[in-house]
N, C-alpha and C. Protein backbone atom coordinates (compact mmCIF):
# COMPACT_ATOMS: atom_id res chain seq x y z
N UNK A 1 95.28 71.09 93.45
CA UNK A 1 96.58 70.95 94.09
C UNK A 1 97.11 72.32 94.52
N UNK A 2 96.85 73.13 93.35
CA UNK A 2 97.31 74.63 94.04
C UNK A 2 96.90 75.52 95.39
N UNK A 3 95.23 75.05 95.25
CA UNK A 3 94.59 75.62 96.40
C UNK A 3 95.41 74.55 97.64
N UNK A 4 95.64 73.44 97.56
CA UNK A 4 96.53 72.57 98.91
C UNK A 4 97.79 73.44 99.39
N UNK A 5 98.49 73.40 98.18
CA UNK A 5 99.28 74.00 98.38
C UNK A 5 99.19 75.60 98.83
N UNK A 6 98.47 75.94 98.20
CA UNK A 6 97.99 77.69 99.07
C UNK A 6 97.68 77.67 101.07
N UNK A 7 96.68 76.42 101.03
CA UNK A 7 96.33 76.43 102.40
C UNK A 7 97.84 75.99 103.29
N UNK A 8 98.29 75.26 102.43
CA UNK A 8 99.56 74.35 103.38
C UNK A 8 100.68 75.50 103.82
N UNK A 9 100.84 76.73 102.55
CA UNK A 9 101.50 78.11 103.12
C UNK A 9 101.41 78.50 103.84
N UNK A 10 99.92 79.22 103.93
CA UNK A 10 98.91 80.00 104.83
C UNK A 10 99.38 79.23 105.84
N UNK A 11 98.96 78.18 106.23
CA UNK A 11 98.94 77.36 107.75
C UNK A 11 100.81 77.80 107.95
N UNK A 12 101.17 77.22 107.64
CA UNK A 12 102.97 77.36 107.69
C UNK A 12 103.37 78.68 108.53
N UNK A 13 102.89 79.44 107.22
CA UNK A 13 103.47 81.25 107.45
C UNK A 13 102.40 82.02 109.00
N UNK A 14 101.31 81.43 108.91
CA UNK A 14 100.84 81.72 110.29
C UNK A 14 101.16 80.70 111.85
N UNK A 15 102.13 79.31 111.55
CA UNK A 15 102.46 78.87 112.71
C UNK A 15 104.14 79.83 113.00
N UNK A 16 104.28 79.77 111.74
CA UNK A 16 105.92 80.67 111.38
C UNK A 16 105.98 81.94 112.82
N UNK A 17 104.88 82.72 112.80
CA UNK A 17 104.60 83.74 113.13
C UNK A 17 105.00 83.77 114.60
N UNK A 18 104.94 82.50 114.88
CA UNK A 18 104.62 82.89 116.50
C UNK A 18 105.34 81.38 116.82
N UNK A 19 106.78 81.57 115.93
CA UNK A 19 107.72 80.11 116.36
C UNK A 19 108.41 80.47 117.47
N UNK A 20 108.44 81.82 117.91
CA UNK A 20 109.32 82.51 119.55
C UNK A 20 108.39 81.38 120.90
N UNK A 21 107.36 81.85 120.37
CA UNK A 21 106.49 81.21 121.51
C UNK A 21 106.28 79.79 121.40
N UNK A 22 106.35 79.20 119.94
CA UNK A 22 106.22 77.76 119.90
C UNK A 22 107.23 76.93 120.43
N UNK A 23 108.58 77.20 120.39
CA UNK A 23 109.94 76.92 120.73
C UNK A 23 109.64 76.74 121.75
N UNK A 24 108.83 77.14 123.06
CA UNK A 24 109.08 76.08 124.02
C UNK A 24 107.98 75.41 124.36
N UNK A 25 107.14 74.91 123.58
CA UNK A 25 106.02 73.84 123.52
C UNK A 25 106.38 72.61 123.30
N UNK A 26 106.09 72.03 123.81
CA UNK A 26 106.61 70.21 123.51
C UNK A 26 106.11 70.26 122.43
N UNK A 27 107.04 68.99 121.87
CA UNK A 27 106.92 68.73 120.19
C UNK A 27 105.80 67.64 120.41
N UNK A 28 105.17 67.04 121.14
CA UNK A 28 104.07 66.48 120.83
C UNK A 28 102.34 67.35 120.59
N UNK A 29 102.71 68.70 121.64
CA UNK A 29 101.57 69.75 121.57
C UNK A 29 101.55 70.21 120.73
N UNK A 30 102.61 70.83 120.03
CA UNK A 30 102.75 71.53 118.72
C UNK A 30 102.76 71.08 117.80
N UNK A 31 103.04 69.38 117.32
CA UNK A 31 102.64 68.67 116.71
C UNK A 31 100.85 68.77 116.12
N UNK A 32 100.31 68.32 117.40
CA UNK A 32 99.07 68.22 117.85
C UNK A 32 98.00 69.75 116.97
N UNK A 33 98.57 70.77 117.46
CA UNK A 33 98.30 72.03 117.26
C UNK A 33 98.10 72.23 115.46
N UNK A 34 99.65 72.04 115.09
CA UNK A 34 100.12 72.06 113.52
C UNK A 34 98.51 71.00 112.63
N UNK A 35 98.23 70.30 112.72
CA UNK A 35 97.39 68.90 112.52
C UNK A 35 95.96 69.88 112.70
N UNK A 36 95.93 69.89 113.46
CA UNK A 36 94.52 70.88 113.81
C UNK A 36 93.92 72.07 113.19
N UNK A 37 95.38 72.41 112.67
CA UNK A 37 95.16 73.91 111.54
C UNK A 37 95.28 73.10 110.22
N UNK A 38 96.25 72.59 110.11
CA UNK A 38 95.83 71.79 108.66
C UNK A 38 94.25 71.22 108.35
N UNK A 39 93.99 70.31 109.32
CA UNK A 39 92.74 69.43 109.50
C UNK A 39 91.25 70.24 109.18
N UNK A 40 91.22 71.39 109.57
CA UNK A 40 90.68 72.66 109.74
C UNK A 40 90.42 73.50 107.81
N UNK A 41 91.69 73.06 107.38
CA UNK A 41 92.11 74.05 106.26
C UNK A 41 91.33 72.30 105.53
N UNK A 42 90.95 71.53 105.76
CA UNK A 42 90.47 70.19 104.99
C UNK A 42 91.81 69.61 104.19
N UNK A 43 93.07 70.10 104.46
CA UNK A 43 94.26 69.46 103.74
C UNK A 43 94.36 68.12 104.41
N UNK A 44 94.59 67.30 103.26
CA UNK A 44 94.13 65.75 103.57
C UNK A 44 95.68 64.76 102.82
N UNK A 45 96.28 63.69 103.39
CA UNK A 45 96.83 63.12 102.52
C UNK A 45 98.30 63.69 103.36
N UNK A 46 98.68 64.15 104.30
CA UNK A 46 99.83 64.26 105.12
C UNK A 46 100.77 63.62 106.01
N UNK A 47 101.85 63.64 106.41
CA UNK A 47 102.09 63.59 107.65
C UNK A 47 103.14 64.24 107.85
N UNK A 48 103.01 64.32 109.11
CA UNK A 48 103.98 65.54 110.50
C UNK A 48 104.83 64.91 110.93
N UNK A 49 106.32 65.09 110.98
CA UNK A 49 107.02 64.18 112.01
C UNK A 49 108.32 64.77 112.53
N UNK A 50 108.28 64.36 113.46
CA UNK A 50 109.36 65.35 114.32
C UNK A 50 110.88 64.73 114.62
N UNK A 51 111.67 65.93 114.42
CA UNK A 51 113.22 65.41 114.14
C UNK A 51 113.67 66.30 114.64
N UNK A 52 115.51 66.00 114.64
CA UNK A 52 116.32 66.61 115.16
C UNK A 52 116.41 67.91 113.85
N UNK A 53 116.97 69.42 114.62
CA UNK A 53 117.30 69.94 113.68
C UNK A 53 118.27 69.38 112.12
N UNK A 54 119.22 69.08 112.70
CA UNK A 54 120.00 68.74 111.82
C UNK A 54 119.82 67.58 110.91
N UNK A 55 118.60 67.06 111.30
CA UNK A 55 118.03 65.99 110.12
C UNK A 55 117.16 66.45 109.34
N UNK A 56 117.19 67.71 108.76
CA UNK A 56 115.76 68.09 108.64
C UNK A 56 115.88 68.09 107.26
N UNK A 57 116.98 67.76 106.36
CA UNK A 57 117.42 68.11 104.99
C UNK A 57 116.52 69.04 104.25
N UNK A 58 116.43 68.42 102.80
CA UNK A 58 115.14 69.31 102.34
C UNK A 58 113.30 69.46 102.56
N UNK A 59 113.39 68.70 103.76
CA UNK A 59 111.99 68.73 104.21
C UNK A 59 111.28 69.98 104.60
N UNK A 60 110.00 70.32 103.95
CA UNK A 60 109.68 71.24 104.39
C UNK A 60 109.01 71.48 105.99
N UNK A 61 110.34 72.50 107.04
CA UNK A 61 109.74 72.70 108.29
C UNK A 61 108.19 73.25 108.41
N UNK A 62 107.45 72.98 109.25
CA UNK A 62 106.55 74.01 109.26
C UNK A 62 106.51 74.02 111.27
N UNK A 63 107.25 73.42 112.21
CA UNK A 63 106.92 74.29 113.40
C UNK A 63 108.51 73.68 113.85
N UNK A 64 108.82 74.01 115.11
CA UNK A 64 109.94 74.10 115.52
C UNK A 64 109.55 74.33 117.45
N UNK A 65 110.08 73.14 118.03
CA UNK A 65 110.22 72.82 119.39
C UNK A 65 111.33 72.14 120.36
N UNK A 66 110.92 72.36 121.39
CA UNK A 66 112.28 71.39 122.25
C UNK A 66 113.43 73.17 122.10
N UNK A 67 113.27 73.80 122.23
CA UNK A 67 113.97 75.07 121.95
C UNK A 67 114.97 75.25 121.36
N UNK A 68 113.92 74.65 119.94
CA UNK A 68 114.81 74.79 118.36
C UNK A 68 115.52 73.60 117.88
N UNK A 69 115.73 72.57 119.36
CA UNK A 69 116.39 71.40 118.75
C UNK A 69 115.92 70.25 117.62
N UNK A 70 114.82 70.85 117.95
CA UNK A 70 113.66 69.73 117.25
C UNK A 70 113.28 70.95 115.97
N UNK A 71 112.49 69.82 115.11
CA UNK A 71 111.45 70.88 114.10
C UNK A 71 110.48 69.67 113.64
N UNK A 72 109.87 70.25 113.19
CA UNK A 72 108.50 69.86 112.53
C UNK A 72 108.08 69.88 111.59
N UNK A 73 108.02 68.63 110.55
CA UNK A 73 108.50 68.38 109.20
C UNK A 73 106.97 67.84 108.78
N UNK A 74 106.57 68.51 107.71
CA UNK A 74 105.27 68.32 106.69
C UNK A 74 105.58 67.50 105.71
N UNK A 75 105.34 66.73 105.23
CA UNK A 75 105.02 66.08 103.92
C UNK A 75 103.67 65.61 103.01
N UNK A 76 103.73 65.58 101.96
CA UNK A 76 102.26 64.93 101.42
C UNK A 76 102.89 63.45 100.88
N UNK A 77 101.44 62.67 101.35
CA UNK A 77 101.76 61.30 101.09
C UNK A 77 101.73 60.77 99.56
């Protein structure tokens, strides 16, 4: 579980990196993108789903689109 959780950072803190440029990617590409680095890292047992900022409560973000209105919410199932 720790190593999941290690990769699920890693992926996070490296989409984090470059959220200037993600912000104006449609939230279905960046969706798409986010999934691909997880999928990659073999983290299994997820899902991604995209919301308004202000719904985002304690969910953990991991990308952000629609220029910021949106974000991009991780969970494990």
């Amino acid at each position: 579980m720790k190593t999941n959780t290690a990769l699920i950072m890693a992926a996070a803190l490296a989409l984090g990196a470059s959220s200037t440029f993600a912000a104006g990617k449609s939230c279905d590409e960046l969706k798409t993108k986010i999934a691909a680095h997880l999928d990659a890292k073999n983290v299994t047992g997820y899902t991604l789903d995209i919301v308004d900022t202000d719904k985002v409560g304690d969910a953990k973000v991991v990308g952000s689109c629609e220029g910021g209105a949106k974000k991009i919410t991780y969970a494990k199932k």
